[in-house]
Protein backbone atom coordinates (compact mmCIF):
# COMPACT_ATOMS: atom_id res chain seq x y z
CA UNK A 1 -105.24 32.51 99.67
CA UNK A 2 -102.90 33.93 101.77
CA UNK A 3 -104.85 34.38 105.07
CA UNK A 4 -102.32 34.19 107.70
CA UNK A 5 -104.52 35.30 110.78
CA UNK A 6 -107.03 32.52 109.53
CA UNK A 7 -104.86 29.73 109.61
CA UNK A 8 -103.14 31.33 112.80
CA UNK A 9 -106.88 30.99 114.75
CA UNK A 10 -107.21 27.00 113.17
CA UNK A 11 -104.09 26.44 114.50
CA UNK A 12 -104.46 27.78 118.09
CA UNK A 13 -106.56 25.78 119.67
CA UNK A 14 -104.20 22.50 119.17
CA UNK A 15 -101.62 24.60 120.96
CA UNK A 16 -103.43 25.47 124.02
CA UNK A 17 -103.31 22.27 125.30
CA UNK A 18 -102.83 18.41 124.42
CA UNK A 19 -106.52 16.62 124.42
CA UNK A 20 -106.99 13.49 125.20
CA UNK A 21 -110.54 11.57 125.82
CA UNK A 22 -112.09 8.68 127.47
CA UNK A 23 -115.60 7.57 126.74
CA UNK A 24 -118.36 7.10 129.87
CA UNK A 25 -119.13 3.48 128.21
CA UNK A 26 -122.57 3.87 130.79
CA UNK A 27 -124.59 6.85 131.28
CA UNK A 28 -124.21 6.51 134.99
CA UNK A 29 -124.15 9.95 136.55
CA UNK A 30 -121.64 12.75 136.62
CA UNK A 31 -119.52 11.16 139.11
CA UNK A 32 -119.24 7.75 137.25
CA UNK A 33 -117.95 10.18 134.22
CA UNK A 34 -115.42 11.82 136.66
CA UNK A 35 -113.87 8.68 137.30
CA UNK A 36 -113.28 7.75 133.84
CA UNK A 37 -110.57 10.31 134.00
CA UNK A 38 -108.24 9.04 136.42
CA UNK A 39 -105.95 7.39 134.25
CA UNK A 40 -105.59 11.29 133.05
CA UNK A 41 -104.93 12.75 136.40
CA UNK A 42 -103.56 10.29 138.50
CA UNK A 43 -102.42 11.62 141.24
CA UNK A 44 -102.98 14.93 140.83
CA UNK A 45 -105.45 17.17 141.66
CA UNK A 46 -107.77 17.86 138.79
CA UNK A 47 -110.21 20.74 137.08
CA UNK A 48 -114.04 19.48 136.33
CA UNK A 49 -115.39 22.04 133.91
CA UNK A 50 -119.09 21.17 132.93
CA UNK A 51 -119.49 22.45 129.14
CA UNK A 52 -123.05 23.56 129.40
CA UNK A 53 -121.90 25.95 132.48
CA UNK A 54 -119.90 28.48 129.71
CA UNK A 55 -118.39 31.52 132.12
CA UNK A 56 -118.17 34.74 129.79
CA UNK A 57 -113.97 35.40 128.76
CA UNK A 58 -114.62 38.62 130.57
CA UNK A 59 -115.16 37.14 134.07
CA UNK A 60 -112.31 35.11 136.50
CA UNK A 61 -113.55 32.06 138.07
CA UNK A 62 -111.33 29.36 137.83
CA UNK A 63 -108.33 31.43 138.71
CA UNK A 64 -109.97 32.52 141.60
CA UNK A 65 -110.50 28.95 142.77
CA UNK A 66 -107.25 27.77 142.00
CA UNK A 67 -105.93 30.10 144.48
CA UNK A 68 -108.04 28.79 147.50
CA UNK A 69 -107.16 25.00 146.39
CA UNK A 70 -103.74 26.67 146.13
CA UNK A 71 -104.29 28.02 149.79
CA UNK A 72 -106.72 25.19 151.48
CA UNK A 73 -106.34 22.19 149.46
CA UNK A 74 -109.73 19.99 149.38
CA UNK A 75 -112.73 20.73 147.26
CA UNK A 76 -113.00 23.81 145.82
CA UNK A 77 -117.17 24.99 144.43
CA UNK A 78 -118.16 27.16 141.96
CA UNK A 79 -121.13 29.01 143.32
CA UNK A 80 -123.96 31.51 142.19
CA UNK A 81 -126.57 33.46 144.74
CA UNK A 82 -129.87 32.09 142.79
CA UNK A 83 -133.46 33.11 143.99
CA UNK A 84 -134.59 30.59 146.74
CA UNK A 85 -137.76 29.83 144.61
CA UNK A 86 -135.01 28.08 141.84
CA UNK A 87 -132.72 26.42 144.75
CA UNK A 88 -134.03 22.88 143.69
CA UNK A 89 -133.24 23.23 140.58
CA UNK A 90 -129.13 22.99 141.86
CA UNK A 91 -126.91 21.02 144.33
CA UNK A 92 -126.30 23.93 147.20
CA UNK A 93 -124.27 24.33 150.18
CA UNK A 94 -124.30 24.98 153.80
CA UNK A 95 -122.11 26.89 155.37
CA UNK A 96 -119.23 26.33 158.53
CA UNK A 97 -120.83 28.71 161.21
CA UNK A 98 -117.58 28.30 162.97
CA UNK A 99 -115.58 30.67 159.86
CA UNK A 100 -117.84 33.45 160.03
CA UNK A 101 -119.62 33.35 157.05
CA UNK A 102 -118.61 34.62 153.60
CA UNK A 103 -115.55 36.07 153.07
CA UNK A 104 -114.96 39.87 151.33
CA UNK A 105 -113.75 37.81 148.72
CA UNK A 106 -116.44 36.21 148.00
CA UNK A 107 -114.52 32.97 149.62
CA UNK A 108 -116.80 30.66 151.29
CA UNK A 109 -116.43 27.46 153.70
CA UNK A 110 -118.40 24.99 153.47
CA UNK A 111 -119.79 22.41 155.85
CA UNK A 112 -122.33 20.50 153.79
CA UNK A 113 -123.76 19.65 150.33
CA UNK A 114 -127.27 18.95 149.45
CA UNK A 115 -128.47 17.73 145.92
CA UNK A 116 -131.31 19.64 144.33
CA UNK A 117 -133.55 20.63 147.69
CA UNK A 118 -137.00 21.98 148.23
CA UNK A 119 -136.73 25.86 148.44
CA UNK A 120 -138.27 25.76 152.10
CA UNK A 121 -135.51 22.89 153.23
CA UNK A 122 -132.60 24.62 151.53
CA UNK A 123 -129.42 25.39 153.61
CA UNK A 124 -128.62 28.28 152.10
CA UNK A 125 -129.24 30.04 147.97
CA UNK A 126 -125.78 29.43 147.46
CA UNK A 127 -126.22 26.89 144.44
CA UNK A 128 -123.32 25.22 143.04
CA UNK A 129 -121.99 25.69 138.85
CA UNK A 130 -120.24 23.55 136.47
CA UNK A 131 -116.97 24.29 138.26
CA UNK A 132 -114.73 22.23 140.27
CA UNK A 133 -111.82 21.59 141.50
CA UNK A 134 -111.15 18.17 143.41
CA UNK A 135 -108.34 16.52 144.94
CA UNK A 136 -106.75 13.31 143.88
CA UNK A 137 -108.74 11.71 146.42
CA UNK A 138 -111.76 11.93 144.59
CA UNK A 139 -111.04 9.16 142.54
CA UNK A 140 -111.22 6.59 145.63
CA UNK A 141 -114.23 8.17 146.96
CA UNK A 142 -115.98 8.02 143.93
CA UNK A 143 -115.02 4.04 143.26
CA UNK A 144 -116.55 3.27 146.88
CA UNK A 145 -119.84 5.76 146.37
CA UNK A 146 -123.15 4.02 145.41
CA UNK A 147 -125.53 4.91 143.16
CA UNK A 148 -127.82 8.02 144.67
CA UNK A 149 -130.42 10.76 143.31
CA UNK A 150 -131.63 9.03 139.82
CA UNK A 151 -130.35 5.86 140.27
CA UNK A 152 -126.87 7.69 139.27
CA UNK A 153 -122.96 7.57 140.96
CA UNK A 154 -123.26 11.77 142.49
CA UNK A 155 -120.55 13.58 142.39
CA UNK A 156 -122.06 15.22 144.99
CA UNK A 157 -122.14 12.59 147.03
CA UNK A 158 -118.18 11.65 146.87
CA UNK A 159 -117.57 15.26 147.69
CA UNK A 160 -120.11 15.34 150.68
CA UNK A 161 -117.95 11.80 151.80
CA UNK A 162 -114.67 13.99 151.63
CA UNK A 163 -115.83 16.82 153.84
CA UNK A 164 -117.02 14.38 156.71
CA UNK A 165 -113.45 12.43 156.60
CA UNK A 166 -111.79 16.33 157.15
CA UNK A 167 -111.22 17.53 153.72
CA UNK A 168 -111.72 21.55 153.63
CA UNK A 169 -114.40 22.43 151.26
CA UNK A 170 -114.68 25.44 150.04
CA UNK A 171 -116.66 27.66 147.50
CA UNK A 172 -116.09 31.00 145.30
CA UNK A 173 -119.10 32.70 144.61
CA UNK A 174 -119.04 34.22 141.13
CA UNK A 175 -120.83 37.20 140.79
CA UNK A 176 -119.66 37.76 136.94
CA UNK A 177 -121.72 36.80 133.56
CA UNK A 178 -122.40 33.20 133.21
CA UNK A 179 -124.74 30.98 130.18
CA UNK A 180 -126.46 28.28 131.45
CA UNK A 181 -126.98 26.41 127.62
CA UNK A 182 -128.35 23.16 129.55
CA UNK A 183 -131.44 24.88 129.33
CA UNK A 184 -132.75 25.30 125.50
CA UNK A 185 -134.07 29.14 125.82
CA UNK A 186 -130.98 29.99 127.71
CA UNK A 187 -128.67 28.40 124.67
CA UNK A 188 -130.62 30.59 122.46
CA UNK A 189 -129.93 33.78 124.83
CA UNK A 190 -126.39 32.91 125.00
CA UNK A 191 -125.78 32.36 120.80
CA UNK A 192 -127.34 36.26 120.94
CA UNK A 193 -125.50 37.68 124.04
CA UNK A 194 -122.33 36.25 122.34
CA UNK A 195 -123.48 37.24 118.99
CA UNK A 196 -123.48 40.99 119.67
CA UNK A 197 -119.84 41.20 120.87
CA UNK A 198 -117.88 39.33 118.32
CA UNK A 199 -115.17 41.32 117.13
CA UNK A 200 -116.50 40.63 113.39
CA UNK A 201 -119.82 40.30 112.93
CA UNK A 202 -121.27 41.07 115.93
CA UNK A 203 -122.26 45.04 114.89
CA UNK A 204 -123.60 44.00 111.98
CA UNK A 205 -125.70 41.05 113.67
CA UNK A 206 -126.64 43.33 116.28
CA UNK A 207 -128.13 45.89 113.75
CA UNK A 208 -130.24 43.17 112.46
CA UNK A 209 -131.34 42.22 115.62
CA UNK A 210 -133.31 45.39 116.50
CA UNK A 211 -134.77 45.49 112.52
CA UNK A 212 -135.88 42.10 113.53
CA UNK A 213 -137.21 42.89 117.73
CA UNK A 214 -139.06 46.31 115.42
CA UNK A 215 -140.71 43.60 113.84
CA UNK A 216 -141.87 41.14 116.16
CA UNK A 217 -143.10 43.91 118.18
CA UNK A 218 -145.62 45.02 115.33
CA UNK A 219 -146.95 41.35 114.61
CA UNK A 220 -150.26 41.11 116.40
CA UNK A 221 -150.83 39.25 119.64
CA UNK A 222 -152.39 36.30 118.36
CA UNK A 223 -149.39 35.84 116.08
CA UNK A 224 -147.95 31.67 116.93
CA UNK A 225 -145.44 29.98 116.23
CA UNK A 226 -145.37 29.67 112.31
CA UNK A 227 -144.42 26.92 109.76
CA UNK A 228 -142.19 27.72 106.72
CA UNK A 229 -142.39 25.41 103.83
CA UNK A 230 -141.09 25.49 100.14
């Protein structure tokens, strides 16, 4: 039909980059599915990006990191400030005292990991994101690391293995607009939030949107969750 920008945007994405894949043939933890990719990366150092943890186009985090790897080597965190009441709900970090604490920035060392701990018991509120970036080292670490929290192979745990042989570890602490869609009613915010800002439809979705809040806001209190049939 003649729609050159159409077939220009199917077309894109298999230029960006060459995909390959490797299935996890066990559901065995996010580590175990980690080292299913060495045959990809060999020997060199590698990106983890979690799809659920989607970072808004706007914001810069993995360049960011891929300086300090670029500076420090080791393990390089992605890392939010969360409330201390929703600390457990991550893996967080603990600091080096000995570097003088965060960084203008926003560069962090790091002495210690801890998987998921009670807010009371929790290092810091540093809490670490879908974002990594390891060294090749990783991939004997994580051949050597038992199973841990959930009867799983922890990534955490390989990294936490690197930092006591000497590996730097350090973290970025993103401060920019981030969709956690691992949780369902924050997939749901996220399909809006991006919604509103696409370049096509998103004025015209976003115009619906407040008919539609007008709406819900007139429905009475006792008004549930309804079921359409036909």
């Amino acid at each position: 039909k003649g729609d050159a920008a159409g077939l220009a945007s199917i077309r894109r994405p298999g230029e960006l980059a060459r995909i390959s894949s490797v299935r996890q043939p066990v559901p065995r933890g996010l580590g175990d599915a980690v080292a299913q990719g060495r045959g990809f990366a060999g020997d060199e150092p590698l990106v983890v990006l979690l799809p659920d943890d989607v970072i808004d186009d706007r914001d810069d985090l993995l360049g960011p990191m891929l300086d300090v790897y670029a500076e420090h080597g080791g393990v390089v965190l992605g890392l939010i400030d969360v409330p201390r009441s929703e600390i457990d709900k991550y893996g967080c970090v603990r600091l080096r005292q000995d570097d003088g604490g965060q960084r203008a920035d926003d560069v962090v060392a790091i002495a210690d990991l801890v998987e998921k701990p009670a807010p009371d018991e929790a290092p810091s509120t540093l809490a670490i994101i879908g974002r990594y970036v390891l060294p090749p080292a990783i991939f004997d670490v994580l051949a050597q690391t038992v199973p841990g929290s959930g009867g799983e192979i922890q990534l955490t745990d390989a990294m936490r293995t690197l930092a006591r042989r000497g590996e730097p570890v350090h973290g970025v602490v993103f401060r920019g607009r981030r969709y956690d869609t691992g949780d369902r009613l924050h997939y749901l915010r996220a399909v809006v939030q991006l919604a509103v800002r696409h370049p096509e439809i998103g004025t015209e979705f976003a115009a619906w949107l407040g008919e539609y809040g007008q709406q819900l806001a007139s429905m009475p209190a006792t008004t549930g969750t309804g079921v359409i049939s036909g």
